[in-house]
C-alpha atoms as a PDB file:
ATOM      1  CA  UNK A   1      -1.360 230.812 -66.568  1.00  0.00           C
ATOM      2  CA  UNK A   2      -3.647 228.279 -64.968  1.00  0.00           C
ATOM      3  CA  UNK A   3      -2.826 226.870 -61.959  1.00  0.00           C
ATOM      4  CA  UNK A   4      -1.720 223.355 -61.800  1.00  0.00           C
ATOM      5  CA  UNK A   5      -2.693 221.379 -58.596  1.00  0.00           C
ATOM      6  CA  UNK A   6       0.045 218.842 -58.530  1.00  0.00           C
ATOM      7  CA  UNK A   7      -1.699 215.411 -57.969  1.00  0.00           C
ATOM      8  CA  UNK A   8      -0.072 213.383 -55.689  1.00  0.00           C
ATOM      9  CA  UNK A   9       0.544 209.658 -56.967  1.00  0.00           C
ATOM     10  CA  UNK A  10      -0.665 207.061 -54.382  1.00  0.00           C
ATOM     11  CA  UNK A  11       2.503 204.548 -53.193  1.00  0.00           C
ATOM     12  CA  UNK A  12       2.047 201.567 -52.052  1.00  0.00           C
ATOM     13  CA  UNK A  13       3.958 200.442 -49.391  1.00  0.00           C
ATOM     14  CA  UNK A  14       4.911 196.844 -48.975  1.00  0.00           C
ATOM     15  CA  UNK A  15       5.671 196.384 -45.587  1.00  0.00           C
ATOM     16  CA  UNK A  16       6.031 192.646 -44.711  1.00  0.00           C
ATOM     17  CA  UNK A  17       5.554 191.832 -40.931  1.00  0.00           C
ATOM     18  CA  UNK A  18       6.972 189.402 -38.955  1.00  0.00           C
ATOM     19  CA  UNK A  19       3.740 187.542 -38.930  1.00  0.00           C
ATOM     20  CA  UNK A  20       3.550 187.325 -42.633  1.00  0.00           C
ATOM     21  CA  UNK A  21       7.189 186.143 -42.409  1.00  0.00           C
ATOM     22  CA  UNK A  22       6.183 183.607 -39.847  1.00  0.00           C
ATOM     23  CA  UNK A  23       3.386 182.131 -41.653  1.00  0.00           C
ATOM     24  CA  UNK A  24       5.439 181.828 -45.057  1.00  0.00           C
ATOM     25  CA  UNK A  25       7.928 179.798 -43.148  1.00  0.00           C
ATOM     26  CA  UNK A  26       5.629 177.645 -41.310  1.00  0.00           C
ATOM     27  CA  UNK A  27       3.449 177.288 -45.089  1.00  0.00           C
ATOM     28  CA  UNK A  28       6.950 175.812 -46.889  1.00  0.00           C
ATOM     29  CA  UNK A  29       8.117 173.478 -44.089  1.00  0.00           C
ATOM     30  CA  UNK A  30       4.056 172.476 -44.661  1.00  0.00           C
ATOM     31  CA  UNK A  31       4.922 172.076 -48.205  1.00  0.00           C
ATOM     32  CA  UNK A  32       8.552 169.975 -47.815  1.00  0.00           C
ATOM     33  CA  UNK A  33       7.014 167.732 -44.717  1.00  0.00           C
ATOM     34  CA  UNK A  34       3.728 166.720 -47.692  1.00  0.00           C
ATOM     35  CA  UNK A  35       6.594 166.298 -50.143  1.00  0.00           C
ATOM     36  CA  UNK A  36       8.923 163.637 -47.839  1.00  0.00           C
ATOM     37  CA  UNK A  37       5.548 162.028 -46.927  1.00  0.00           C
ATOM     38  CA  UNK A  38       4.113 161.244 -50.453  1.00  0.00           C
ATOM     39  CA  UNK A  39       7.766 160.566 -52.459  1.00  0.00           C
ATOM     40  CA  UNK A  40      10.268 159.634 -49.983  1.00  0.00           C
ATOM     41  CA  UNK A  41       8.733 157.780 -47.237  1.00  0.00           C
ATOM     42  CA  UNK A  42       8.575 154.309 -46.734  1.00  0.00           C
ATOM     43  CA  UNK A  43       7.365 152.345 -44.090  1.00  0.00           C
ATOM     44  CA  UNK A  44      10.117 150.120 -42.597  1.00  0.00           C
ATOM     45  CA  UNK A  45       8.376 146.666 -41.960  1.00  0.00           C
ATOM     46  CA  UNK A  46      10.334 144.624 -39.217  1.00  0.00           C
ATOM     47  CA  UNK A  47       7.563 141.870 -40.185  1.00  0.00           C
ATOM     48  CA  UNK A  48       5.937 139.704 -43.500  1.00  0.00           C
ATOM     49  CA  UNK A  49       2.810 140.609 -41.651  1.00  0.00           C
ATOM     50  CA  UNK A  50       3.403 144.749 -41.872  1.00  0.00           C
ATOM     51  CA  UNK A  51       4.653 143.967 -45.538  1.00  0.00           C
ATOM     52  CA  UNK A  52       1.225 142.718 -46.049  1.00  0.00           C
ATOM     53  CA  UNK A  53      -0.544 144.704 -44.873  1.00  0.00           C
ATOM     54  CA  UNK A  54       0.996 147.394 -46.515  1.00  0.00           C
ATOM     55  CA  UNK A  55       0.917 145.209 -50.023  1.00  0.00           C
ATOM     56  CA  UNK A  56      -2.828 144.834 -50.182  1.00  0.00           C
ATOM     57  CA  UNK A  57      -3.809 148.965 -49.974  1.00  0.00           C
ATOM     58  CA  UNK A  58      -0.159 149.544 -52.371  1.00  0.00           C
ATOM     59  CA  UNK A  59       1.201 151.827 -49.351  1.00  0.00           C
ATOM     60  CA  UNK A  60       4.980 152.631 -49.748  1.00  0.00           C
ATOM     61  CA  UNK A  61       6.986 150.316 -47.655  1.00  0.00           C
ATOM     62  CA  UNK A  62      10.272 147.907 -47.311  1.00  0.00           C
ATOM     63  CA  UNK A  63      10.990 145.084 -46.064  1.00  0.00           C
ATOM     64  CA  UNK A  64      13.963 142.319 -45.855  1.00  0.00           C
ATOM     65  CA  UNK A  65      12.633 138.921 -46.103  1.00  0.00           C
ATOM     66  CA  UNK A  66      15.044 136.092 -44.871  1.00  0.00           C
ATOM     67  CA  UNK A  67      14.166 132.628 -45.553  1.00  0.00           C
ATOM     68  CA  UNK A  68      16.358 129.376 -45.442  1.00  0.00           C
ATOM     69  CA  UNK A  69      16.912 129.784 -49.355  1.00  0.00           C
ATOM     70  CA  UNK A  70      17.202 133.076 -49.784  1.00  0.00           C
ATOM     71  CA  UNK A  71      17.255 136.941 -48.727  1.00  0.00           C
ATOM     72  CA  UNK A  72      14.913 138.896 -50.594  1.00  0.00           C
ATOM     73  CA  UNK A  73      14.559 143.111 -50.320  1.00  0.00           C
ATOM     74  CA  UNK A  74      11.272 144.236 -51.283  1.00  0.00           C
ATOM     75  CA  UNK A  75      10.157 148.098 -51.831  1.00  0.00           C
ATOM     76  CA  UNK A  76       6.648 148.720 -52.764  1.00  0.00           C
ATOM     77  CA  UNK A  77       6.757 151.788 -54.810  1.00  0.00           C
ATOM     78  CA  UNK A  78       2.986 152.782 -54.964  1.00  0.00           C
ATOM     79  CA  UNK A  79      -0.039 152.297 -57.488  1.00  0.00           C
ATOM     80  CA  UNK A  80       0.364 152.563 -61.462  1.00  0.00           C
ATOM     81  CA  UNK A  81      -3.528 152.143 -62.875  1.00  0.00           C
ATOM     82  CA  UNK A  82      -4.917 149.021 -60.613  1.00  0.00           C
ATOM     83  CA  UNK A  83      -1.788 147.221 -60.374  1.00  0.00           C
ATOM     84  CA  UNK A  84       1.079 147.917 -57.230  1.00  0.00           C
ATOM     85  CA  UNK A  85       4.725 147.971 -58.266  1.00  0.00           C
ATOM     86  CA  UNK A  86       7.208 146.598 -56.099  1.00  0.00           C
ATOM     87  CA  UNK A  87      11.165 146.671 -56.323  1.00  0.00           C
ATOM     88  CA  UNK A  88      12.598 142.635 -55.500  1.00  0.00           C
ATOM     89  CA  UNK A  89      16.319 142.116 -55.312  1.00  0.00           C
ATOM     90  CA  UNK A  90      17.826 139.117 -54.562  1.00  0.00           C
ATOM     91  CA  UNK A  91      20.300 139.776 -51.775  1.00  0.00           C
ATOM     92  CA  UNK A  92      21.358 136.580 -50.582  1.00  0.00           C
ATOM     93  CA  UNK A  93      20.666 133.128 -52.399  1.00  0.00           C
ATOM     94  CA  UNK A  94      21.354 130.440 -49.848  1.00  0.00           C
ATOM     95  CA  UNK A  95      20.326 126.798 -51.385  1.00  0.00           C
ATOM     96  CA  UNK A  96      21.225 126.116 -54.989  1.00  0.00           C
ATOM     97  CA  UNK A  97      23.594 125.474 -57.249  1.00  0.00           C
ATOM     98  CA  UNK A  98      26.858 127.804 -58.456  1.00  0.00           C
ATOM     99  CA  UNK A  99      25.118 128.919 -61.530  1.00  0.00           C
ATOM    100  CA  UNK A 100      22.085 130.770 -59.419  1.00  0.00           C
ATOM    101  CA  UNK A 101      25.163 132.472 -57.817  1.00  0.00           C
ATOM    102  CA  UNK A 102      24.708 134.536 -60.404  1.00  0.00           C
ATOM    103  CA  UNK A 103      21.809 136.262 -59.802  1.00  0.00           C
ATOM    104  CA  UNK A 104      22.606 137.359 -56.387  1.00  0.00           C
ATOM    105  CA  UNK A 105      22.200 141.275 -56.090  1.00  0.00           C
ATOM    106  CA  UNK A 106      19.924 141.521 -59.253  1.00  0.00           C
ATOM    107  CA  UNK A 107      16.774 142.972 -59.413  1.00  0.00           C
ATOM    108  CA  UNK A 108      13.306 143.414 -60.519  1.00  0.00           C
ATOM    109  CA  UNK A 109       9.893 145.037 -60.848  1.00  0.00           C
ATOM    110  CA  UNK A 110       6.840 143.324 -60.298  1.00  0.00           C
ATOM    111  CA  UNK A 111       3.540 144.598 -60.539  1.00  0.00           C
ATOM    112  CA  UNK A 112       0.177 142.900 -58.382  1.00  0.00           C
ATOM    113  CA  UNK A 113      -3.091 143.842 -59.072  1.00  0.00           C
ATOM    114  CA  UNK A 114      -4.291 145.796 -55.876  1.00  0.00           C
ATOM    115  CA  UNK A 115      -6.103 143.499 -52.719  1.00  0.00           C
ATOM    116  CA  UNK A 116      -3.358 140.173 -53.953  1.00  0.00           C
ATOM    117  CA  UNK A 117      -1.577 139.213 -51.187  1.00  0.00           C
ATOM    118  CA  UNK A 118       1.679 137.208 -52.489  1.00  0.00           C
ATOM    119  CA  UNK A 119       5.030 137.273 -52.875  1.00  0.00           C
ATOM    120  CA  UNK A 120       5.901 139.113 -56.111  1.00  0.00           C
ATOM    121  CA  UNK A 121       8.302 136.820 -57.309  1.00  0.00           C
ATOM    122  CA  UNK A 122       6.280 133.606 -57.303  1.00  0.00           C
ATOM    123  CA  UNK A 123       4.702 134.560 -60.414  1.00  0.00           C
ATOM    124  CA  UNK A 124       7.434 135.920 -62.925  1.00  0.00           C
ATOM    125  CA  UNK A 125       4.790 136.693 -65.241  1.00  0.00           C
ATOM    126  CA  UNK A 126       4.320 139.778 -63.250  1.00  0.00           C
ATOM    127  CA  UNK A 127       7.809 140.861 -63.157  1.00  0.00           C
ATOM    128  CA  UNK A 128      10.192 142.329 -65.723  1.00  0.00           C
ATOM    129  CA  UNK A 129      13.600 143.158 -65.571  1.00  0.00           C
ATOM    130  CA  UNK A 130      17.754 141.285 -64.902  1.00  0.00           C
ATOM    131  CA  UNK A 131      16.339 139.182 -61.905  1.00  0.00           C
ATOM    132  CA  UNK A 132      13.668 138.041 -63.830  1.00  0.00           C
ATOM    133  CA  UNK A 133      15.701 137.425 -67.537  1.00  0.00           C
ATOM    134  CA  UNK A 134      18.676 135.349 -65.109  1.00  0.00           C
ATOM    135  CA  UNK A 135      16.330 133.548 -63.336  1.00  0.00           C
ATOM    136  CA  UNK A 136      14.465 132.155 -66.703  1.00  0.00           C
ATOM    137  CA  UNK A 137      17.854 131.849 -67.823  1.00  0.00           C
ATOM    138  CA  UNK A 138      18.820 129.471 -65.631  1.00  0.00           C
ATOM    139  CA  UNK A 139      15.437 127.144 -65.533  1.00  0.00           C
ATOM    140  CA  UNK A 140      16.256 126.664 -69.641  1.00  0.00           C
ATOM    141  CA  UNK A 141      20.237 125.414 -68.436  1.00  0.00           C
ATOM    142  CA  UNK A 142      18.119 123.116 -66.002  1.00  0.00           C
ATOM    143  CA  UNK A 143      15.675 122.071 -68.588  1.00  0.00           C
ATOM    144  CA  UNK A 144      17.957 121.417 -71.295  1.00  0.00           C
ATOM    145  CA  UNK A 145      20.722 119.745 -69.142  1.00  0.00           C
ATOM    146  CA  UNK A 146      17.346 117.240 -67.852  1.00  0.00           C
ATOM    147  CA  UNK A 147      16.627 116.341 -71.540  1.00  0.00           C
ATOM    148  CA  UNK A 148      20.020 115.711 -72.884  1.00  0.00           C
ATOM    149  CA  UNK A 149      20.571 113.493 -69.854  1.00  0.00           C
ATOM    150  CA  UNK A 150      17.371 111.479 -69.907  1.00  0.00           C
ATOM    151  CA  UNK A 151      17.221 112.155 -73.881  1.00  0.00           C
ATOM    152  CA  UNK A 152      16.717 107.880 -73.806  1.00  0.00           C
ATOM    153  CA  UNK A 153      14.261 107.950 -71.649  1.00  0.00           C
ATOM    154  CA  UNK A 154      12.177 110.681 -73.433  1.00  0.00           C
ATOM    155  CA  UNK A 155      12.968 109.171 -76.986  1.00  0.00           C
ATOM    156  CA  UNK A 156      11.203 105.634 -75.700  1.00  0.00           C
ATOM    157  CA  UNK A 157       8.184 108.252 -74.230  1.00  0.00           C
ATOM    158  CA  UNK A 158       7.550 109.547 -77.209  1.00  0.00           C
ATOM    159  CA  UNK A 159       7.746 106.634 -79.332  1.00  0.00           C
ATOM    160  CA  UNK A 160       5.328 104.798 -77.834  1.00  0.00           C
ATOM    161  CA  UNK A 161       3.080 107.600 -78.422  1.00  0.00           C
END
């Protein structure tokens, strides 16, 4: 009979220390403070001047605007290709007639090519979504309830055409 030496298989022992503990902890809150930054955070502008600012580089931010006709919320939402999308909802319309009632509380997204400095809703081109559809909704009430009143007026225009 030969004589076997029994090998002894190495073990590795995973011992964690409270330093590796430590750092794992301080790595995640590292992770979750990056995370709020870049998805969550917005920068609360108390101005139209920190709006601005924030519009023309697309940085996240909000910001209540309130004018003599209305109350607008914006929310810029950050870049998609070279245009900046931004959230507007009509809070509060406060000149007008009952029929732009209507579009109190509805909303929209706009997108602005980066560097333009305006407010998203002057151009509607820009924008898609219920604000926008009630808002064009309304202008063709206006427009149609102009020509059926004045439809004398624009027969004699276009007659002497």
């Amino acid at each position: 009979m030969q004589n076997k030496k029994e090998v002894a298989s190495p073990r590795r022992s995973w011992k964690i220390g409270w330093g590796s503990v430590t750092f794992a902890i301080l790595f995640l809150i590292m992770i979750a403070i990056a995370i709020y930054f870049n998805f969550f955070f917005y920068d609360n502008c108390r101005d139209e001047n920190c709006f601005k600012s924030n519009l023309v580089v697309c940085n996240k931010a909000i910001f209540t605007k309130d004018s003599s006709e209305a109350t607008w919320f914006y929310k810029i939402e950050g870049k998609d290709g070279k245009m900046c999308n931004i959230y507007v909802e009509l809070i509060q319309l406060k000149k007008g007639d009952v029929k732009a009632e209507t579009v109190e509380g509805k909303s929209m997204i706009c997108s602005l090519p980066f560097t333009l400095v305006d407010s998203p809703e002057s151009d509607l081109k820009r924008c898609h979504g219920v604000l926008k559809e009630e808002i064009q909704a309304i202008i063709i009430q206006k427009m149609h309830s102009y020509i059926v009143e004045n439809i004398g007026e624009i027969k004699q225009a276009f007659e002497g055409i």
